[in-house]
C-alpha atoms as a PDB file:
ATOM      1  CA  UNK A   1      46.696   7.750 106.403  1.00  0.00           C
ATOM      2  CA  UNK A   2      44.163   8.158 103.464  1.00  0.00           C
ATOM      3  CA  UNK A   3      45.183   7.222 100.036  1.00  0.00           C
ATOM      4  CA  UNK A   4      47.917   5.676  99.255  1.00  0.00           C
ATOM      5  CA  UNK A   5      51.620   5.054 101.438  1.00  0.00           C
ATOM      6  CA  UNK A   6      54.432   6.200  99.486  1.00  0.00           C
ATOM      7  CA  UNK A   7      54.045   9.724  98.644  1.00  0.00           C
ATOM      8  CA  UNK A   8      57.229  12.650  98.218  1.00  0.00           C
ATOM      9  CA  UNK A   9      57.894  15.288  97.118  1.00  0.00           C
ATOM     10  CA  UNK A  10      58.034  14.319  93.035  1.00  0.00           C
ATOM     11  CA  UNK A  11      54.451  13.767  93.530  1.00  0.00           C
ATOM     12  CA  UNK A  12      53.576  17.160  93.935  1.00  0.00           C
ATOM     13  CA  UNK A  13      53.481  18.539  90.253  1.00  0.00           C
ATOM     14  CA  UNK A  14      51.084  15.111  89.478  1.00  0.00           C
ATOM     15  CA  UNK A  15      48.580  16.038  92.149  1.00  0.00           C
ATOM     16  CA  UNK A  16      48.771  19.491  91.438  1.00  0.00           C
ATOM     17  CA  UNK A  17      47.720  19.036  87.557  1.00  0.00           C
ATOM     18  CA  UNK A  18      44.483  17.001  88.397  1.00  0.00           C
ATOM     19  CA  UNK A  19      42.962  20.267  89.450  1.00  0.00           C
ATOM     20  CA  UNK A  20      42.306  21.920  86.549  1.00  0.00           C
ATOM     21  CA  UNK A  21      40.527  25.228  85.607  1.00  0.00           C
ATOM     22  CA  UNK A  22      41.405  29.047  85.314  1.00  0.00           C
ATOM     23  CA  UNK A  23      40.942  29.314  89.107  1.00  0.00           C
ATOM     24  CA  UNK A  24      43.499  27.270  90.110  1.00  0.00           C
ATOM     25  CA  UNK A  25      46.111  29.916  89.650  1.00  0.00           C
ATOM     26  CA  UNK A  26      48.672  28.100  89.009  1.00  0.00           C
ATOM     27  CA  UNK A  27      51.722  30.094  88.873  1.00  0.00           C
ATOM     28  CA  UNK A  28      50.918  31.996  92.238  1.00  0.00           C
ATOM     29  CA  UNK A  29      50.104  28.363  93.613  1.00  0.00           C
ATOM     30  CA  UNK A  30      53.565  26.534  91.572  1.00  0.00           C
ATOM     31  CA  UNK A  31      55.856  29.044  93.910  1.00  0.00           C
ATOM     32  CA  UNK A  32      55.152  28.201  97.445  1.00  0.00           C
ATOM     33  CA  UNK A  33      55.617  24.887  96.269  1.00  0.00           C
ATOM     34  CA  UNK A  34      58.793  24.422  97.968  1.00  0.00           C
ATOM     35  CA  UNK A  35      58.329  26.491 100.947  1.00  0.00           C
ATOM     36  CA  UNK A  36      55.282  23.876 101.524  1.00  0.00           C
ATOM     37  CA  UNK A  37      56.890  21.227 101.292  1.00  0.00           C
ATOM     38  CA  UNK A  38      59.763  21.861 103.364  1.00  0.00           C
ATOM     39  CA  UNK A  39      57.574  23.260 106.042  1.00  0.00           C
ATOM     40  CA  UNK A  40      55.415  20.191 106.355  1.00  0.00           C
ATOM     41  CA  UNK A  41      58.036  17.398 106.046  1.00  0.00           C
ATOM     42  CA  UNK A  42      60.557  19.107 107.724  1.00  0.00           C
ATOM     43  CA  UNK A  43      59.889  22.106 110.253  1.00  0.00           C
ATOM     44  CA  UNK A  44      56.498  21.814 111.400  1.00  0.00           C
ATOM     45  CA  UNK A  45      54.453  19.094 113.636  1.00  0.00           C
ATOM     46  CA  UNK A  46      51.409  18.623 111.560  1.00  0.00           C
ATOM     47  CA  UNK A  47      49.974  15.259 111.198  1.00  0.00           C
ATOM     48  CA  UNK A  48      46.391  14.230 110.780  1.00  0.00           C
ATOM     49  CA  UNK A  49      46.767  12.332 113.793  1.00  0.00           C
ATOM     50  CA  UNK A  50      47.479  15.304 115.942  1.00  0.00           C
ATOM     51  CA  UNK A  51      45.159  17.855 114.915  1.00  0.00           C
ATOM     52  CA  UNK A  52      43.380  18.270 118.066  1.00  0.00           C
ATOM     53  CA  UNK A  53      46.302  18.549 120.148  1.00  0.00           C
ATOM     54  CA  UNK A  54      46.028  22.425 121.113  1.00  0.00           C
ATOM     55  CA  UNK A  55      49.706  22.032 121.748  1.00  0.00           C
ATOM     56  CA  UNK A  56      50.305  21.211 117.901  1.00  0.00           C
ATOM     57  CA  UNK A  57      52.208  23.981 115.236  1.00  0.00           C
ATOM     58  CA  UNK A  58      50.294  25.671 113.243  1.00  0.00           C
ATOM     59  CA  UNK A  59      50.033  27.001 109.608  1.00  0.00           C
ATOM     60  CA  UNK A  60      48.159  29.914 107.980  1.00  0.00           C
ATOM     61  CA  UNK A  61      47.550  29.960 104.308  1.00  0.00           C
ATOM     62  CA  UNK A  62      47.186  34.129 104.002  1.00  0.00           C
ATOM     63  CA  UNK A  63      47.767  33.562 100.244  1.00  0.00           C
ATOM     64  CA  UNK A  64      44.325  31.322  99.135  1.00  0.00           C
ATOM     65  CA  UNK A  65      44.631  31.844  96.027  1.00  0.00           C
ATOM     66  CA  UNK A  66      47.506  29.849  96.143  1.00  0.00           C
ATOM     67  CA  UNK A  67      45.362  26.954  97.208  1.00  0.00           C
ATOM     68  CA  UNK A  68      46.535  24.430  94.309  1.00  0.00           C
ATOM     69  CA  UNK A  69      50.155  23.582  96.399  1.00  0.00           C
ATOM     70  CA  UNK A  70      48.510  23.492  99.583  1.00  0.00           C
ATOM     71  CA  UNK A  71      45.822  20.762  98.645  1.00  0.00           C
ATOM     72  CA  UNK A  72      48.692  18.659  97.182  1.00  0.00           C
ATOM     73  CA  UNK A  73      50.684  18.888 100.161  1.00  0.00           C
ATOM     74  CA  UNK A  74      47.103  18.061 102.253  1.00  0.00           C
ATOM     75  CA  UNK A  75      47.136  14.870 100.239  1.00  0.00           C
ATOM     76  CA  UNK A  76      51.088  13.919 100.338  1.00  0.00           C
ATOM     77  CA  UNK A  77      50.675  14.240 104.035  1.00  0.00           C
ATOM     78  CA  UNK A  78      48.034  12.255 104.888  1.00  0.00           C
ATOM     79  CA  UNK A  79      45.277  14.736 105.416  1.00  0.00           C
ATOM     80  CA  UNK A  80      43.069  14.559 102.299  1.00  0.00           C
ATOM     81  CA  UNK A  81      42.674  11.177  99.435  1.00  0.00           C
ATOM     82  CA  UNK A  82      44.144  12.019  96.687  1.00  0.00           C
ATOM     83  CA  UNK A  83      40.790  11.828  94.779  1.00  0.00           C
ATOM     84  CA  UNK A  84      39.220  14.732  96.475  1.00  0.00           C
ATOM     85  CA  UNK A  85      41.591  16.600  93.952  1.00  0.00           C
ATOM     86  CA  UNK A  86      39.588  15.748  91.024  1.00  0.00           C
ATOM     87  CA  UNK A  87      36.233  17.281  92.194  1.00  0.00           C
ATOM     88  CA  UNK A  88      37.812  20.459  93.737  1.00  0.00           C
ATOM     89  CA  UNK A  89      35.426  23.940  93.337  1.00  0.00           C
ATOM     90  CA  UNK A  90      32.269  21.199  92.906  1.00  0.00           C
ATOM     91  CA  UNK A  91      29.544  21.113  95.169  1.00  0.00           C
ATOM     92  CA  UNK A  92      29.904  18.994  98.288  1.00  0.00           C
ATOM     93  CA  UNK A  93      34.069  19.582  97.395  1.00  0.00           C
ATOM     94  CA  UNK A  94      35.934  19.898 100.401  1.00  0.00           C
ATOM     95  CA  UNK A  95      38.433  21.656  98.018  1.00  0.00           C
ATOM     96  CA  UNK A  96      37.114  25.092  97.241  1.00  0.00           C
ATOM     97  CA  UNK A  97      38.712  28.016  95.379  1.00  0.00           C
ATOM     98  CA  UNK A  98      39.762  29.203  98.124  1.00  0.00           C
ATOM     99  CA  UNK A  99      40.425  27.228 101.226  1.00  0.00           C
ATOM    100  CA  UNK A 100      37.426  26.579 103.780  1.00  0.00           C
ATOM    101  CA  UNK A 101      38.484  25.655 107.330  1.00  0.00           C
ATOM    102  CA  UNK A 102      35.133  24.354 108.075  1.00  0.00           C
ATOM    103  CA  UNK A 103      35.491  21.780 105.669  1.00  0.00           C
ATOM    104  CA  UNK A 104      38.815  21.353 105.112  1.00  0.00           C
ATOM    105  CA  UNK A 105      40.863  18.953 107.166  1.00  0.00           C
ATOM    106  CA  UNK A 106      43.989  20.576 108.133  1.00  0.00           C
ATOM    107  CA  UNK A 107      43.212  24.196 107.111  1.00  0.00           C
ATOM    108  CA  UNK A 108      43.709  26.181 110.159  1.00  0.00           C
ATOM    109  CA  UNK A 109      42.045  29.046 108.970  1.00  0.00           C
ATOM    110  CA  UNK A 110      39.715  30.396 105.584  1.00  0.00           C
ATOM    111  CA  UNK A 111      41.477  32.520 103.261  1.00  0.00           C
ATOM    112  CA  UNK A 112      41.091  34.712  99.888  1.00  0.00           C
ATOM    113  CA  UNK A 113      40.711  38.107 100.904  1.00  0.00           C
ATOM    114  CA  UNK A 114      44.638  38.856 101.194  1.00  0.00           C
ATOM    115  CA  UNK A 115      45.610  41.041 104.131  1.00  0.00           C
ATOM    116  CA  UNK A 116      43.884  38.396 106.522  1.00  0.00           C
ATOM    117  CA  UNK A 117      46.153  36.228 107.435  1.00  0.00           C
ATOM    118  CA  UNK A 118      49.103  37.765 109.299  1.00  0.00           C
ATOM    119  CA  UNK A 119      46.442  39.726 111.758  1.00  0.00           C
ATOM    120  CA  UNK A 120      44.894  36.700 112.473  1.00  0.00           C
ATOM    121  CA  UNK A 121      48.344  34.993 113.397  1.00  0.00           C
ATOM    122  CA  UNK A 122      49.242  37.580 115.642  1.00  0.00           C
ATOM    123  CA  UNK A 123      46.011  37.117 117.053  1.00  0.00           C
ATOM    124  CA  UNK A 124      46.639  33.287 117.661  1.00  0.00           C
ATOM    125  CA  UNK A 125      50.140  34.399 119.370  1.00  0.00           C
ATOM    126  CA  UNK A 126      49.000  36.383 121.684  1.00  0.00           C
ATOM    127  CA  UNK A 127      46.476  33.700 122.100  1.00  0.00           C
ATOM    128  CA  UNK A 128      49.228  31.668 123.367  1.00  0.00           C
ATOM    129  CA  UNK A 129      50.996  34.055 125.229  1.00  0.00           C
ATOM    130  CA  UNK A 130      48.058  34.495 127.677  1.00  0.00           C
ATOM    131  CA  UNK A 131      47.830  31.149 128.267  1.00  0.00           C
ATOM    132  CA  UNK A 132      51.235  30.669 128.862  1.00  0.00           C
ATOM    133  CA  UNK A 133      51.340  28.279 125.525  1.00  0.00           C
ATOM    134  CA  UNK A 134      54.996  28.479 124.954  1.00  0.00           C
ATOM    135  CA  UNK A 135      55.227  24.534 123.012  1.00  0.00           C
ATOM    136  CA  UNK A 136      53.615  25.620 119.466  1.00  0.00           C
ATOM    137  CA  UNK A 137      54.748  27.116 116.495  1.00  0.00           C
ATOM    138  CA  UNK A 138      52.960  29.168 114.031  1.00  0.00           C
ATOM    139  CA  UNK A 139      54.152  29.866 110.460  1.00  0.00           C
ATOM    140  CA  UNK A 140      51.686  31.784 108.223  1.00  0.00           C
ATOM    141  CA  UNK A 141      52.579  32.292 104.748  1.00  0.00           C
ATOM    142  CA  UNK A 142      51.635  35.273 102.440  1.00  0.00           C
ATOM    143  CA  UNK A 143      52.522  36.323  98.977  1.00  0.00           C
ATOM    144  CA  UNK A 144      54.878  39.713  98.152  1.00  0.00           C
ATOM    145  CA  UNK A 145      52.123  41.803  97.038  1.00  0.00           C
ATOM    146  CA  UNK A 146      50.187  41.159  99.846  1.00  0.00           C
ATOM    147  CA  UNK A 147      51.675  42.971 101.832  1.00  0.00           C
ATOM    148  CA  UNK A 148      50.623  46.503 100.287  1.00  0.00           C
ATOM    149  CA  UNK A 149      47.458  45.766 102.217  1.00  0.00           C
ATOM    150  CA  UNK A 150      47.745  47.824 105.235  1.00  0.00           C
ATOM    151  CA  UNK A 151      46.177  45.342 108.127  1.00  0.00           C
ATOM    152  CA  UNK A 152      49.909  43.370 107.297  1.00  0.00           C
ATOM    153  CA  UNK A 153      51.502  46.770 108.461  1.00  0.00           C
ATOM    154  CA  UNK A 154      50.107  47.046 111.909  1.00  0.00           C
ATOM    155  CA  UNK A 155      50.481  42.846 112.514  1.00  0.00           C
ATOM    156  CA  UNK A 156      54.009  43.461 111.936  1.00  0.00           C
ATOM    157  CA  UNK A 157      54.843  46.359 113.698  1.00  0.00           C
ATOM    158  CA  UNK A 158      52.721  45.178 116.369  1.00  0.00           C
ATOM    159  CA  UNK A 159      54.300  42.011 116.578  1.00  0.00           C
ATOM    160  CA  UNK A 160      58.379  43.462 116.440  1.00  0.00           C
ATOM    161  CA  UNK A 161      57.276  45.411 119.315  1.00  0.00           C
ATOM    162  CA  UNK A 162      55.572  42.493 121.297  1.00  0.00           C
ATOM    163  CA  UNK A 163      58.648  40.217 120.621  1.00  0.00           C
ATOM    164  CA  UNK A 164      56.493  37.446 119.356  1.00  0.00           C
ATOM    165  CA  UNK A 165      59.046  34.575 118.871  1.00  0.00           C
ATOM    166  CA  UNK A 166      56.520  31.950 117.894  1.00  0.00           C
ATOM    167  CA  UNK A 167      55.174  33.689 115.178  1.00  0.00           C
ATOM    168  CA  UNK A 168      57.025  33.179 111.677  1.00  0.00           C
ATOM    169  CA  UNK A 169      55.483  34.727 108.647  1.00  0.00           C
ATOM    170  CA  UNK A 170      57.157  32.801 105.652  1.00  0.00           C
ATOM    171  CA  UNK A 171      56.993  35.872 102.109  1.00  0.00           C
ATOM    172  CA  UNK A 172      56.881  34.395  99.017  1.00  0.00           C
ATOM    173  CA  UNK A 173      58.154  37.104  96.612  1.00  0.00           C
ATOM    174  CA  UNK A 174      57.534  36.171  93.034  1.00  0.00           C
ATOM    175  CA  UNK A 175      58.315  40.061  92.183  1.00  0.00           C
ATOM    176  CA  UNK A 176      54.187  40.576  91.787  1.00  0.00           C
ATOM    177  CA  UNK A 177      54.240  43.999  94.502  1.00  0.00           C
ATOM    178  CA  UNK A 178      53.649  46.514  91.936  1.00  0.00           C
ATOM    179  CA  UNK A 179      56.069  49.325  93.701  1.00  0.00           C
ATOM    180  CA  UNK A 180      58.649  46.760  95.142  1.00  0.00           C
ATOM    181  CA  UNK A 181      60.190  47.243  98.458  1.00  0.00           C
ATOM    182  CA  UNK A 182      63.222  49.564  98.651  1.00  0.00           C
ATOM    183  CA  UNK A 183      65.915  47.705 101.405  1.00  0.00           C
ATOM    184  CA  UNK A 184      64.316  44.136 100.785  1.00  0.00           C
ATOM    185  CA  UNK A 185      61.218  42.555 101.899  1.00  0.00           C
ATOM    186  CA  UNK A 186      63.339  41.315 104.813  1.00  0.00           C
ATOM    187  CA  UNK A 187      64.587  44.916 105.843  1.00  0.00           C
ATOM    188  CA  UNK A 188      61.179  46.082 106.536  1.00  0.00           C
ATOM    189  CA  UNK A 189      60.242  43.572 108.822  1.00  0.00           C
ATOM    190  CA  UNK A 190      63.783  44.348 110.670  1.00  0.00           C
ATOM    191  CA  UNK A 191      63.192  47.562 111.084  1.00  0.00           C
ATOM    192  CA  UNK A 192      59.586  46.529 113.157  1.00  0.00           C
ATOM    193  CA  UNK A 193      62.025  44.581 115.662  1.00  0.00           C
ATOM    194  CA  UNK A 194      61.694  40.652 113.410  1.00  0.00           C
ATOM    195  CA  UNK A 195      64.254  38.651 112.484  1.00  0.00           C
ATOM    196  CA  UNK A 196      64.966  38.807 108.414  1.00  0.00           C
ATOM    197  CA  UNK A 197      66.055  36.309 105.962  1.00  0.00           C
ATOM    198  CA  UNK A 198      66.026  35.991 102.645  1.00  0.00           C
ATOM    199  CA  UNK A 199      67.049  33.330 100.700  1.00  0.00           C
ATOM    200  CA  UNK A 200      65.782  30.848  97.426  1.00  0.00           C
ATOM    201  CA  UNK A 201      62.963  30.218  97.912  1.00  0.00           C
ATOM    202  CA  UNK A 202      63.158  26.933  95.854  1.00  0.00           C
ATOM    203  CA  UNK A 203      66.280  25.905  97.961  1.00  0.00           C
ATOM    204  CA  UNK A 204      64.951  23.252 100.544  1.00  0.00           C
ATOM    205  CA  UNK A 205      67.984  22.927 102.568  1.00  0.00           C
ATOM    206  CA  UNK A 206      67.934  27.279 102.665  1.00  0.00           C
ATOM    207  CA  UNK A 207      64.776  27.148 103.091  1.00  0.00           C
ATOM    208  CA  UNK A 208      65.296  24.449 106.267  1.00  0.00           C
ATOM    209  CA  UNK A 209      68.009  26.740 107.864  1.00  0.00           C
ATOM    210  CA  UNK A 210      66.110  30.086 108.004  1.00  0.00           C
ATOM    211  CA  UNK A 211      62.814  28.394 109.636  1.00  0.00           C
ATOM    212  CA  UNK A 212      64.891  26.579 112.086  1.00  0.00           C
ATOM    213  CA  UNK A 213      68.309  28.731 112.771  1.00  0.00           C
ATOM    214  CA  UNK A 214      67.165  30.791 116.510  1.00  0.00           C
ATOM    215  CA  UNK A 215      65.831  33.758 117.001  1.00  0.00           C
ATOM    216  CA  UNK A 216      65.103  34.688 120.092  1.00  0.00           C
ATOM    217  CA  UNK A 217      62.734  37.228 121.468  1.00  0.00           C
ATOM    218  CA  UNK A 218      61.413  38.202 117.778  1.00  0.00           C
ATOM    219  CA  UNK A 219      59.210  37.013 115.373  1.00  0.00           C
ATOM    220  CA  UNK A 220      60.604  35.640 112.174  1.00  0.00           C
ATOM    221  CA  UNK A 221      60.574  36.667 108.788  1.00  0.00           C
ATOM    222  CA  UNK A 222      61.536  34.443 105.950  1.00  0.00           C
ATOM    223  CA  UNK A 223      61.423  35.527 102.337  1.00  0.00           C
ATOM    224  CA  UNK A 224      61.527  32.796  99.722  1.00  0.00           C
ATOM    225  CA  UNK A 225      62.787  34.836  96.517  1.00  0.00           C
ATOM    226  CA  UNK A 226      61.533  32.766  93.995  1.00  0.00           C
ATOM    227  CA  UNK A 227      61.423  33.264  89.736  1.00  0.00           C
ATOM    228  CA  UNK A 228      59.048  36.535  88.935  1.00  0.00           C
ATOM    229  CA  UNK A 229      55.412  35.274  87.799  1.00  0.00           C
ATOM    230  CA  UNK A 230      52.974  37.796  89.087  1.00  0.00           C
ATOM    231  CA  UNK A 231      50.815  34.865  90.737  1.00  0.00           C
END
């Protein structure tokens, strides 16, 4: 592990506030927090030590903007010295604005234009499926507003109708969507043939339940309602 041993969750504000600058977006970053957190120590199998292991789970940061929480957790989990935080956005940074896969250990993918993400899950999936890859799981996480971009629309109808049970898309609705979603974030997903769940979003044990409670032969959708920020 880089860095020091004995890191937790309590750490997470510290590391977070030795980024600094306007373009950490903080508050959009500050509310997938939790849903990081419990993801990485608790649901997922990602370690630095297996990421070449094509059998390994996977996570998508859709929301890059978001970065700030993501780097932190890279650094509580062993993937990143905690001293890379200090330089992020430089030159010769592995930390960027907006995460940079190439660079990047443990970023699956490169993200900032929003709408990306969830398309390029289902595109992993189906990866998968035709090779009969039926071990990993793949949890991709976008924000609320996000989803007004219409690529998110046809990934999730596509993937209701496919029955895509690896795929979990994790919503992080901080209220930003500026015309809401009538029925619930959750509903709409239902009604594309996912499984929907709701719940607070800064509730780890919740939180722990709805990634890991079955749900077979559909794709999962968990939105983490979380205190309205507009990040």
């Amino acid at each position: 592990m880089l860095g020091r041993m004995a890191y937790g969750y309590a750490d997470l504000p510290a590391l977070m506030a030795r980024l600094t600058g306007d373009e950490k977006h903080s508050v959009a970053a500050t509310s997938t927090m939790d849903v990081l957190w419990v993801l990485y120590d608790r649901v997922l199998d990602l370690r630095p030590g297996n990421a070449a292991d094509p059998d390994r789970d996977r996570f998508l940061l859709s929301k890059g903007h978001g970065a700030m929480a993501f780097y932190a957790t890279l650094v509580v989990k062993g993937f990143l010295d905690e001293g890379a935080l200090d330089d992020w956005g430089a030159f010769g940074s592995p930390l960027g604005m907006h995460p940079d896969r190439v660079v990047l250990p443990g970023a699956e993918i490169s993200s900032g234009s929003l709408g990306h993400g969830l398309p390029l899950a289902l595109g992993i999936a189906l990866g998968w499926r035709a090779q009969r890859r039926t071990a990993p799981r793949l949890v991709v996480l976008v924000g609320d507003a996000e989803l007004d971009e219409g690529s998110n629309a046809e990934a999730i109808q596509l993937a209701g109708r496919l029955g895509l049970e690896q795929l979990t898309a994790v919503v992080v609705d901080n209220a930003s969507s500026s015309h809401g979603w009538p029925g619930g974030i959750e509903r709409r997903f239902e009604l594309e043939g996912w499984t929907g769940r709701a719940v607070d979003g800064r509730d780890h044990e919740a939180l722990y339940g709805a990634f890991t409670d079955p749900h077979p032969g559909r794709p999962l959708a968990v939105v983490a309602q979380v205190e309205p920020n507009g990040g």
